[in-house]
C-alpha atoms as a PDB file:
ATOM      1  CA  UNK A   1      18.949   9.755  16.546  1.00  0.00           C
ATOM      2  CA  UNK A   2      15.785   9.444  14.536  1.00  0.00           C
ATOM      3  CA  UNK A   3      12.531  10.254  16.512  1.00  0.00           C
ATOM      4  CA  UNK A   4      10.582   6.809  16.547  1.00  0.00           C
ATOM      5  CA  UNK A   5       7.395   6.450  14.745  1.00  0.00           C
ATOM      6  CA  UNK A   6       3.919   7.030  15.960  1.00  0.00           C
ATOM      7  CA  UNK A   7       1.777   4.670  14.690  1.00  0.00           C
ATOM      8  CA  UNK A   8      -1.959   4.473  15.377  1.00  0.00           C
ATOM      9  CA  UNK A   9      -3.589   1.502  16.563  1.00  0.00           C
ATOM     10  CA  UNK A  10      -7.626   1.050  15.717  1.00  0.00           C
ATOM     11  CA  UNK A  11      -8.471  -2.561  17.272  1.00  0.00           C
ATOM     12  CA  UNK A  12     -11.782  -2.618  19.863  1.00  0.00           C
ATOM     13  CA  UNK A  13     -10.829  -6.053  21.521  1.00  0.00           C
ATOM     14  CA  UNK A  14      -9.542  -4.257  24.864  1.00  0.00           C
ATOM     15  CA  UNK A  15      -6.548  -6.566  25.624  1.00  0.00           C
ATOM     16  CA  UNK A  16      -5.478  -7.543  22.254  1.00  0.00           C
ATOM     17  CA  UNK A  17      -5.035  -3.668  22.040  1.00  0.00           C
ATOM     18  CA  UNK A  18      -3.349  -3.343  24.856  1.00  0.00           C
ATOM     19  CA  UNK A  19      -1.081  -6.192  24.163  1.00  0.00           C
ATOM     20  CA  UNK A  20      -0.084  -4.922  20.925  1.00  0.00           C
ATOM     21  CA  UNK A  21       0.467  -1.479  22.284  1.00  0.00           C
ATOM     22  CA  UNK A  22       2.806  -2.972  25.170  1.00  0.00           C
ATOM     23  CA  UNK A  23       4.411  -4.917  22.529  1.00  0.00           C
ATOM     24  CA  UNK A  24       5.176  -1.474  20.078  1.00  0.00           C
ATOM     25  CA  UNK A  25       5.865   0.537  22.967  1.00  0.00           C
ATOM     26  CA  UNK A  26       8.826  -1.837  23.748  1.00  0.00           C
ATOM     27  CA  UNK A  27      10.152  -1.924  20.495  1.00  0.00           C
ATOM     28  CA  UNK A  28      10.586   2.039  20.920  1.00  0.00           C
ATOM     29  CA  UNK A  29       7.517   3.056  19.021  1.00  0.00           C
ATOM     30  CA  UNK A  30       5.000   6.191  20.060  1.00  0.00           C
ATOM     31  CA  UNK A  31       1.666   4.368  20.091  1.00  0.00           C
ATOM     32  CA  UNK A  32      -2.446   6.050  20.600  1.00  0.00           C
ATOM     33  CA  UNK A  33      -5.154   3.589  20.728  1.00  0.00           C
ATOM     34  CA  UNK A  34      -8.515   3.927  19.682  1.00  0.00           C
ATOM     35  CA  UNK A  35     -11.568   1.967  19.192  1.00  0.00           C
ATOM     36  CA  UNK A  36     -14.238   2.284  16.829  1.00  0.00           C
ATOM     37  CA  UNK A  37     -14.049   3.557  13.145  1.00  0.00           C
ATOM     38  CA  UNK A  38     -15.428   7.019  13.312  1.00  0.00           C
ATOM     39  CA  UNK A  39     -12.594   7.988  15.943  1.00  0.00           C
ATOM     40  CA  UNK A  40     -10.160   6.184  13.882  1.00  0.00           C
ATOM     41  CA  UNK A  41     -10.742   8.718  11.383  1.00  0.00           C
ATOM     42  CA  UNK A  42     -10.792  11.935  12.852  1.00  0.00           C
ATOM     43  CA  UNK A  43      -7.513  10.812  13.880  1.00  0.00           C
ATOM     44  CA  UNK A  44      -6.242  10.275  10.568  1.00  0.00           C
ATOM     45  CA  UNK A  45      -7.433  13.385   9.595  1.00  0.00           C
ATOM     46  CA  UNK A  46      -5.885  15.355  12.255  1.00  0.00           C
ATOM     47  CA  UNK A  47      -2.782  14.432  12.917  1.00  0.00           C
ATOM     48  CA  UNK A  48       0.234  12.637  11.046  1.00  0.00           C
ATOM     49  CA  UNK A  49       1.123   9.236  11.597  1.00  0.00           C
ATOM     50  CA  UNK A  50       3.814   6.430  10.203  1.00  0.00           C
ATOM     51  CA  UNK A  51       1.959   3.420  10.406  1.00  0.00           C
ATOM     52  CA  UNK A  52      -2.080   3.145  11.279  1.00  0.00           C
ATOM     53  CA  UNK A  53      -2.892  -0.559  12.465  1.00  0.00           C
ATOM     54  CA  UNK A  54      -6.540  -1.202  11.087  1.00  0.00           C
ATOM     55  CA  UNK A  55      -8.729  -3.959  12.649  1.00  0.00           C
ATOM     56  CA  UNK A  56     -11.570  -4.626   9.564  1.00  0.00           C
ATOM     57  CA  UNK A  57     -14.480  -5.601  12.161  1.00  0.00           C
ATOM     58  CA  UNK A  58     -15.495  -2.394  14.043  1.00  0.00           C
ATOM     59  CA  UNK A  59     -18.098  -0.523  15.725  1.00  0.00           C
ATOM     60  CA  UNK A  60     -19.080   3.113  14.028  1.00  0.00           C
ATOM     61  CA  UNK A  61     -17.517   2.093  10.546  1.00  0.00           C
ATOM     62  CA  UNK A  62     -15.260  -0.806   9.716  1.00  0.00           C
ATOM     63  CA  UNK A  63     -11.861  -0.636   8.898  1.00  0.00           C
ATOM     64  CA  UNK A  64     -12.273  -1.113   5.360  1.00  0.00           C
ATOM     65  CA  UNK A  65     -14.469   1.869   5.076  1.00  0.00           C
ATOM     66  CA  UNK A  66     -11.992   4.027   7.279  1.00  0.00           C
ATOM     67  CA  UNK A  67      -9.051   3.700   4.720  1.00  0.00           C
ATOM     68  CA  UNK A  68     -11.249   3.752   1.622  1.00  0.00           C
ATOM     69  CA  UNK A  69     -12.346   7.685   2.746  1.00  0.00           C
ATOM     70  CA  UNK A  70      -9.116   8.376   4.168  1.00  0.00           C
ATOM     71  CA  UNK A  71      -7.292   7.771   0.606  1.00  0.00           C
ATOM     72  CA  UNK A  72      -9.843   9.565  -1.226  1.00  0.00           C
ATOM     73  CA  UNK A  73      -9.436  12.447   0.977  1.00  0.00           C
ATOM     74  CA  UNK A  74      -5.818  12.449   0.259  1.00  0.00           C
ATOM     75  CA  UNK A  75      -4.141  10.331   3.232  1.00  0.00           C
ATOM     76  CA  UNK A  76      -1.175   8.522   2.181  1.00  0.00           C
ATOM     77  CA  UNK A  77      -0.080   6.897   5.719  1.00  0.00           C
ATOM     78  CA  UNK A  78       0.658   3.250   5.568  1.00  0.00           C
ATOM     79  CA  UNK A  79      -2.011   0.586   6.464  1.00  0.00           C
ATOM     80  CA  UNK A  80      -2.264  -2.681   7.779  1.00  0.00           C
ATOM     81  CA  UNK A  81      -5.031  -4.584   8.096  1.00  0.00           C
ATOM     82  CA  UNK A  82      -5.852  -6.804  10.970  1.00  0.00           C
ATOM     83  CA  UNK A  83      -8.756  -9.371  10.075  1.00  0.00           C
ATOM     84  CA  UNK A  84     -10.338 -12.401  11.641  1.00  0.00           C
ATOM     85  CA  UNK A  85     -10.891 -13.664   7.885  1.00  0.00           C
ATOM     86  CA  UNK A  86      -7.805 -14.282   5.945  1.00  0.00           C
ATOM     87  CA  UNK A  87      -9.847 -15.683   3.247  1.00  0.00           C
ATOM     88  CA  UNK A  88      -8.629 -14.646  -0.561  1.00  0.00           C
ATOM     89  CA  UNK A  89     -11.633 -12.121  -1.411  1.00  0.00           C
ATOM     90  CA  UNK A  90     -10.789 -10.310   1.950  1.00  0.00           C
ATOM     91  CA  UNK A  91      -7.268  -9.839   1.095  1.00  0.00           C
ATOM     92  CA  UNK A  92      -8.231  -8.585  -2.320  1.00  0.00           C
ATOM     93  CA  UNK A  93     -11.017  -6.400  -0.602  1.00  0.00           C
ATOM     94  CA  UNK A  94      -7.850  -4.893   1.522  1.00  0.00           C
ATOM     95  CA  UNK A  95      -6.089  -3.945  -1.494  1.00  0.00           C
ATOM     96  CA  UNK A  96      -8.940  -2.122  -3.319  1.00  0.00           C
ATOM     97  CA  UNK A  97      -9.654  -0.019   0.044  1.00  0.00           C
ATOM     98  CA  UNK A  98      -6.234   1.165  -0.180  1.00  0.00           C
ATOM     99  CA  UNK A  99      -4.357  -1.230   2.514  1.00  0.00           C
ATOM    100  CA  UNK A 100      -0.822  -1.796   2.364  1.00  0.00           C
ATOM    101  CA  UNK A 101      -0.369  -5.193   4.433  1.00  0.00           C
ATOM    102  CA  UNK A 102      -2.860  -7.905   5.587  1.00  0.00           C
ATOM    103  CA  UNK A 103      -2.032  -9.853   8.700  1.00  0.00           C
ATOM    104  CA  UNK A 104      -5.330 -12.325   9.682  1.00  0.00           C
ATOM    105  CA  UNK A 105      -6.053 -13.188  13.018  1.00  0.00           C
ATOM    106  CA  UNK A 106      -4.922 -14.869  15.138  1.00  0.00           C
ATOM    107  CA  UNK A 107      -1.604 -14.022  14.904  1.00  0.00           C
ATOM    108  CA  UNK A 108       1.778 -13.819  16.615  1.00  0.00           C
ATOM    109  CA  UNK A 109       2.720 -10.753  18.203  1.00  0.00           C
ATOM    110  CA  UNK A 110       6.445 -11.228  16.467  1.00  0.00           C
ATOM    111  CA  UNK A 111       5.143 -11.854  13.157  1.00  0.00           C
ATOM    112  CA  UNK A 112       3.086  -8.199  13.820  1.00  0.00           C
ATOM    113  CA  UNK A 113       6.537  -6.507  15.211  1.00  0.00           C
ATOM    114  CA  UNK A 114       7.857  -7.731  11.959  1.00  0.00           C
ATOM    115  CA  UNK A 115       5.646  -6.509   9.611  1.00  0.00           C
ATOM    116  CA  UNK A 116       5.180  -3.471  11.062  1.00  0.00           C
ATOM    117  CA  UNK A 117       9.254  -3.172  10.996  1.00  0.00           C
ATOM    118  CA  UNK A 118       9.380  -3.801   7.574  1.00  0.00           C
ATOM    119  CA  UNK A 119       6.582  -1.176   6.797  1.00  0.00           C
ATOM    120  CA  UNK A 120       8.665   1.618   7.691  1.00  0.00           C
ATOM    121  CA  UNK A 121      11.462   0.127   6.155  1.00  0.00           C
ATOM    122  CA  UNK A 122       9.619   0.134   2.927  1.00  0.00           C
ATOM    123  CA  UNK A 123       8.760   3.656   3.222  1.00  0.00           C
ATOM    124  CA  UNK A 124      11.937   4.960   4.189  1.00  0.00           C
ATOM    125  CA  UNK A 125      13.371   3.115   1.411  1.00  0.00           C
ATOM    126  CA  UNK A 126      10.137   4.301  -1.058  1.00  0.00           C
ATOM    127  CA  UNK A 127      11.758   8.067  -0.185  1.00  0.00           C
ATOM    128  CA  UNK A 128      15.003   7.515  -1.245  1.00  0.00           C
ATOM    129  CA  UNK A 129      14.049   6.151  -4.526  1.00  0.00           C
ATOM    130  CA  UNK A 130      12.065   8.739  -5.282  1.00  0.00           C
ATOM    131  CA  UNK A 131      14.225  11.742  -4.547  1.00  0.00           C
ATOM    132  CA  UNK A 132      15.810  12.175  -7.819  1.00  0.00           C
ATOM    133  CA  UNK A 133      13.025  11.292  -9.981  1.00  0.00           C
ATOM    134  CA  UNK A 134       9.914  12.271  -8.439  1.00  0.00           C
ATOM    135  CA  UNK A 135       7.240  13.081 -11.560  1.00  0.00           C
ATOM    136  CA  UNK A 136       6.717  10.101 -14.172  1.00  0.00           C
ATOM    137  CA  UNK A 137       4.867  10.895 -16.798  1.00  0.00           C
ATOM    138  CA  UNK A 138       2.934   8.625 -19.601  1.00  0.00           C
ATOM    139  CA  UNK A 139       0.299   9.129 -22.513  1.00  0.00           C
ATOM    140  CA  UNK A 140      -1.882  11.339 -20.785  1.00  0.00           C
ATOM    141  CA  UNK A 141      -1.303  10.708 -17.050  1.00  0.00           C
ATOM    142  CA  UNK A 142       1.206  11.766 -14.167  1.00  0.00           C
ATOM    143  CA  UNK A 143       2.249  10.503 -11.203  1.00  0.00           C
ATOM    144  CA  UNK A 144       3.922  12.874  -8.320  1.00  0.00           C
ATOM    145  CA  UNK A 145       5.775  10.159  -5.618  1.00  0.00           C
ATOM    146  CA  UNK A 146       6.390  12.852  -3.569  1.00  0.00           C
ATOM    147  CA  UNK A 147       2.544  13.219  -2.970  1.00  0.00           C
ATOM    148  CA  UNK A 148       1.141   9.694  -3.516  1.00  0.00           C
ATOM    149  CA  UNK A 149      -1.134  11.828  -5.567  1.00  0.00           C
ATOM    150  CA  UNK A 150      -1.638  11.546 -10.135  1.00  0.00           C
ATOM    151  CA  UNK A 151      -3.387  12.479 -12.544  1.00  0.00           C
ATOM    152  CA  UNK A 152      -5.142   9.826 -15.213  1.00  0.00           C
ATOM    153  CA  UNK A 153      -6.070  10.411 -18.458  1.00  0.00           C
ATOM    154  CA  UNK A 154      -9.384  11.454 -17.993  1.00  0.00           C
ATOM    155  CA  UNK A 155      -8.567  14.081 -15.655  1.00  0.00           C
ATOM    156  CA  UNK A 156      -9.697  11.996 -12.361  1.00  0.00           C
ATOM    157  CA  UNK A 157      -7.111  12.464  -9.603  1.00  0.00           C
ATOM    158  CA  UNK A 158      -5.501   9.142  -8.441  1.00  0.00           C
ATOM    159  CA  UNK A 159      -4.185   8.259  -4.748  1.00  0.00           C
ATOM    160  CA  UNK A 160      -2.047   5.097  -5.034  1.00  0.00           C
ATOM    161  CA  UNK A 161      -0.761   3.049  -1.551  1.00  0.00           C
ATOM    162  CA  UNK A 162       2.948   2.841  -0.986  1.00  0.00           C
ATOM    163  CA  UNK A 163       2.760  -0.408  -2.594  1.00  0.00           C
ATOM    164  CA  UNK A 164       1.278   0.650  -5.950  1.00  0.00           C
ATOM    165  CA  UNK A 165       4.019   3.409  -5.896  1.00  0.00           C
ATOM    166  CA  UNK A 166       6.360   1.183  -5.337  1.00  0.00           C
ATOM    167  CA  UNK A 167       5.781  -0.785  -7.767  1.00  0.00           C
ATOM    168  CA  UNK A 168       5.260   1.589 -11.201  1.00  0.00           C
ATOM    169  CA  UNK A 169       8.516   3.623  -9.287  1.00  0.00           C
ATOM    170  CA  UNK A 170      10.533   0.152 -10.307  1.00  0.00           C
ATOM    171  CA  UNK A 171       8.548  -0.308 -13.572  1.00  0.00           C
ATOM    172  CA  UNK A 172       9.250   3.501 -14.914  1.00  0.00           C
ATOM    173  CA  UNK A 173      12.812   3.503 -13.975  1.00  0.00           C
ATOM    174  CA  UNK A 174      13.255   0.332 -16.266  1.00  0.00           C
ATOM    175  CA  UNK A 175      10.982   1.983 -18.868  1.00  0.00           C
ATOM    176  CA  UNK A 176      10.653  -0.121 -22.027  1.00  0.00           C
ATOM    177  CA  UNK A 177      12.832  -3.094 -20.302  1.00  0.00           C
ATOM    178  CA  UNK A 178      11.036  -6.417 -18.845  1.00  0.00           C
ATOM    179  CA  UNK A 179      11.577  -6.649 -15.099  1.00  0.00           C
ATOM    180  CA  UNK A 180      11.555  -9.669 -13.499  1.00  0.00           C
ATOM    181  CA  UNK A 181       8.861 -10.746 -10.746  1.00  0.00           C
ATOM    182  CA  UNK A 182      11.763 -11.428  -8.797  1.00  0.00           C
ATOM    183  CA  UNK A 183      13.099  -8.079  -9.730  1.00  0.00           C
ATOM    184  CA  UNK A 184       9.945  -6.195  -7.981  1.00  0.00           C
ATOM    185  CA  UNK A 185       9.926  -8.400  -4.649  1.00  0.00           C
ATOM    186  CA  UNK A 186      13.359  -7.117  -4.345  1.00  0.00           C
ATOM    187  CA  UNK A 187      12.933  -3.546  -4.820  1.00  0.00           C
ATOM    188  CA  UNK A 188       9.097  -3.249  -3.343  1.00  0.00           C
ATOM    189  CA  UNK A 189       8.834  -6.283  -0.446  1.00  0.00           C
ATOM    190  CA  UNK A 190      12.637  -6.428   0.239  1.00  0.00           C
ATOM    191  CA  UNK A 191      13.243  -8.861   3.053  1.00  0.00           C
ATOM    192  CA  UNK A 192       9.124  -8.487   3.903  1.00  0.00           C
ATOM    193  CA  UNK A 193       7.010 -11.849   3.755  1.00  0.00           C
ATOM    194  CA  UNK A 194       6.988 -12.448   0.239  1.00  0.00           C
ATOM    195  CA  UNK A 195       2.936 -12.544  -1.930  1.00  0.00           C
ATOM    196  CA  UNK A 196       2.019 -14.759  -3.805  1.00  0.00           C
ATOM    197  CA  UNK A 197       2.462 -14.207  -7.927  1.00  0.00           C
ATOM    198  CA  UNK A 198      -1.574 -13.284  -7.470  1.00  0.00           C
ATOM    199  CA  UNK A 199      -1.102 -10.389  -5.603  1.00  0.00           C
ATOM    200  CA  UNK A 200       1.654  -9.231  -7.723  1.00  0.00           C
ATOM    201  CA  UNK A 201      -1.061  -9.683 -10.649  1.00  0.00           C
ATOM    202  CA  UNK A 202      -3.408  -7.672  -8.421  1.00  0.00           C
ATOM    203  CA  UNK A 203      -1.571  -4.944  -8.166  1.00  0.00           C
ATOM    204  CA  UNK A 204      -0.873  -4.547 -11.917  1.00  0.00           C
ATOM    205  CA  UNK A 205      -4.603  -4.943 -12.229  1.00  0.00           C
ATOM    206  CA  UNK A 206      -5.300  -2.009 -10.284  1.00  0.00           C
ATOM    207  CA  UNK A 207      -2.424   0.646 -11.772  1.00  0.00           C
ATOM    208  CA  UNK A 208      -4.669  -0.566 -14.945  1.00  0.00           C
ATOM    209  CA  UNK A 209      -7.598   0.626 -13.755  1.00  0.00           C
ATOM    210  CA  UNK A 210      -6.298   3.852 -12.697  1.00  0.00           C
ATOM    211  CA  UNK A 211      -4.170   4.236 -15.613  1.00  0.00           C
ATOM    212  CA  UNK A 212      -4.947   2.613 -18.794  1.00  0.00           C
ATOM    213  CA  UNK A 213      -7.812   3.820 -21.161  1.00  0.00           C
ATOM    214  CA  UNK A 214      -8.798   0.556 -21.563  1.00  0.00           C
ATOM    215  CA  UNK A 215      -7.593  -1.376 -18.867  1.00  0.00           C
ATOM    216  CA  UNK A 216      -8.135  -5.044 -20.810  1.00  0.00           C
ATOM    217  CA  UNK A 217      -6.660  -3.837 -23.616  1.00  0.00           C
ATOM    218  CA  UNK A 218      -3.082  -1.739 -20.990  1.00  0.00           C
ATOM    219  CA  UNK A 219      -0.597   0.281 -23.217  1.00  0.00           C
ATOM    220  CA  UNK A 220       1.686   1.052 -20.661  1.00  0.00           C
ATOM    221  CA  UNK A 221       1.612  -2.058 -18.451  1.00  0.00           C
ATOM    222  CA  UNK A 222       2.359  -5.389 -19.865  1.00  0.00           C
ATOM    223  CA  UNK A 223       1.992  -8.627 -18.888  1.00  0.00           C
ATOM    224  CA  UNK A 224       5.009 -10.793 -20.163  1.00  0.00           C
ATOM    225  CA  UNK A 225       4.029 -14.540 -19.033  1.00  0.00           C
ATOM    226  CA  UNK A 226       5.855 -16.333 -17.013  1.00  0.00           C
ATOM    227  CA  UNK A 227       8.290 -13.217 -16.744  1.00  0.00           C
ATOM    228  CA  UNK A 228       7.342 -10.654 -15.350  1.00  0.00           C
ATOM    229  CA  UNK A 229       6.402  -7.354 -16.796  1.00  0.00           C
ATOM    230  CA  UNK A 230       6.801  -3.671 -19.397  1.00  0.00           C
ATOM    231  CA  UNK A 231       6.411  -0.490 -18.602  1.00  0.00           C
ATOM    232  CA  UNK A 232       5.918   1.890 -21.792  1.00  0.00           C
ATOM    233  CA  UNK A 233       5.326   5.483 -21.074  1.00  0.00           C
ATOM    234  CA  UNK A 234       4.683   6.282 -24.608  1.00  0.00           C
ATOM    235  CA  UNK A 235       2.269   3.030 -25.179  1.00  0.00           C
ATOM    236  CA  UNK A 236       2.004   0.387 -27.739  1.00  0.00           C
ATOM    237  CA  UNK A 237      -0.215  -2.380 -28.428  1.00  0.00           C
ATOM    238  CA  UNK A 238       0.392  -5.468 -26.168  1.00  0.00           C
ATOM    239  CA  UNK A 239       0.839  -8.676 -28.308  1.00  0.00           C
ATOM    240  CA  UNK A 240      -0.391 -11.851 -27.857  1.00  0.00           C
END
């Protein structure tokens, strides 16, 4: 019997955390609570967790702030965001600090069980793809998905969420082929609530930036309209 996950829960609204901690604990799940941003952290630093549930808006440091340090210090636990604003900049704002998921307040506790469900799912499923293949390398960069950790081709070190991983694990196994959008909800969301083709583009974006010399000019991720997109680990030109 597998020993259940202990997931960290960072929300200051007293009984919204403790009705999302009843909740997990009832599904089976080890849960510690904390507060404020600055404990939050230490936490993350000291101990291991499967799942930390990050409220944006709190006292000491927000949640954005909290995951942003904690992935460049190395930390490759899954995040979700909880957020009174749901609006489109937020979500994108989520991404960029290294978040995973994005649930906006208010919410239903069942949706949240779900999510976070589906989380672990994803990384359980994340480990078994990348057991045989666990070092891609392209041009000038490297990727461990082991570690969550790379290398880019200026020499800067590169954390990437489960997500990102995900996603350049499905691209790089189909090196050179054109993978369907529908191909990466399948492998990366699975049965999750499915993004919008936006996000999807987001992502991309931001294995660019890490990646690609010239990120509006990619050699290793293409864009194929309409489609989906290329992976080419030894780089070519896009074309129009």
């Amino acid at each position: 019997m597998s020993t259940p996950a202990r997931i960290l829960l960072v929300e200051d609204e007293i009984n919204l955390a403790r009705g999302i901690r009843e909740n997990l604990e009832a599904e089976g799940y080890t849960v510690e609570a904390v507060g404020d941003g600055l404990t939050a952290l230490d936490r993350i630093r000291r101990k291991e967790y499967g799942l930390v549930i990050l409220d944006v808006m709190l006292p000491g440091m927000d949640g954005f702030t909290v995951c942003e340090t904690a992935r460049q210090e190395g930390r490759d636990t899954p995040v979700l965001f909880l957020t009174a604003r749901g609006g489109g900049d937020d979500r994108i704002r989520g991404l960029e600090a290294g978040g995973d998921d994005y649930l906006a307040k208010p919410f239903q506790l069942r949706e949240l069980l779900l999510r976070v469900a589906v989380i672990l799912r994803r990384r359980s499923r994340y480990d078994a793809m990348t057991a045989l293949e666990p070092v891609v390398r392209f041009g000038d960069n490297e990727f461990d998905f082991r570690s969550f950790r790379g290398r880019s081709w200026d020499g800067s070190d590169q954390i990437l969420t489960q997500k990102e991983a995900m996603i350049l694990k499905v691209l790089a196994e189909r090196e050179g082929e054109v993978v369907w959008r529908d191909d990466i909800l399948e492998k990366v969301w699975g049965d999750d609530v499915l993004p919008s083709s936006r996000t999807i583009d987001n992502f991309i974006v931001r294995l660019r930036k890490r990646f690609e010399p010239d990120p509006e000019h990619p050699r290793y991720f293409h864009t194929i309209r309409g489609i989906g997109y290329r992976f080419v680990a030894a780089g070519e030109e896009a074309t129009s």
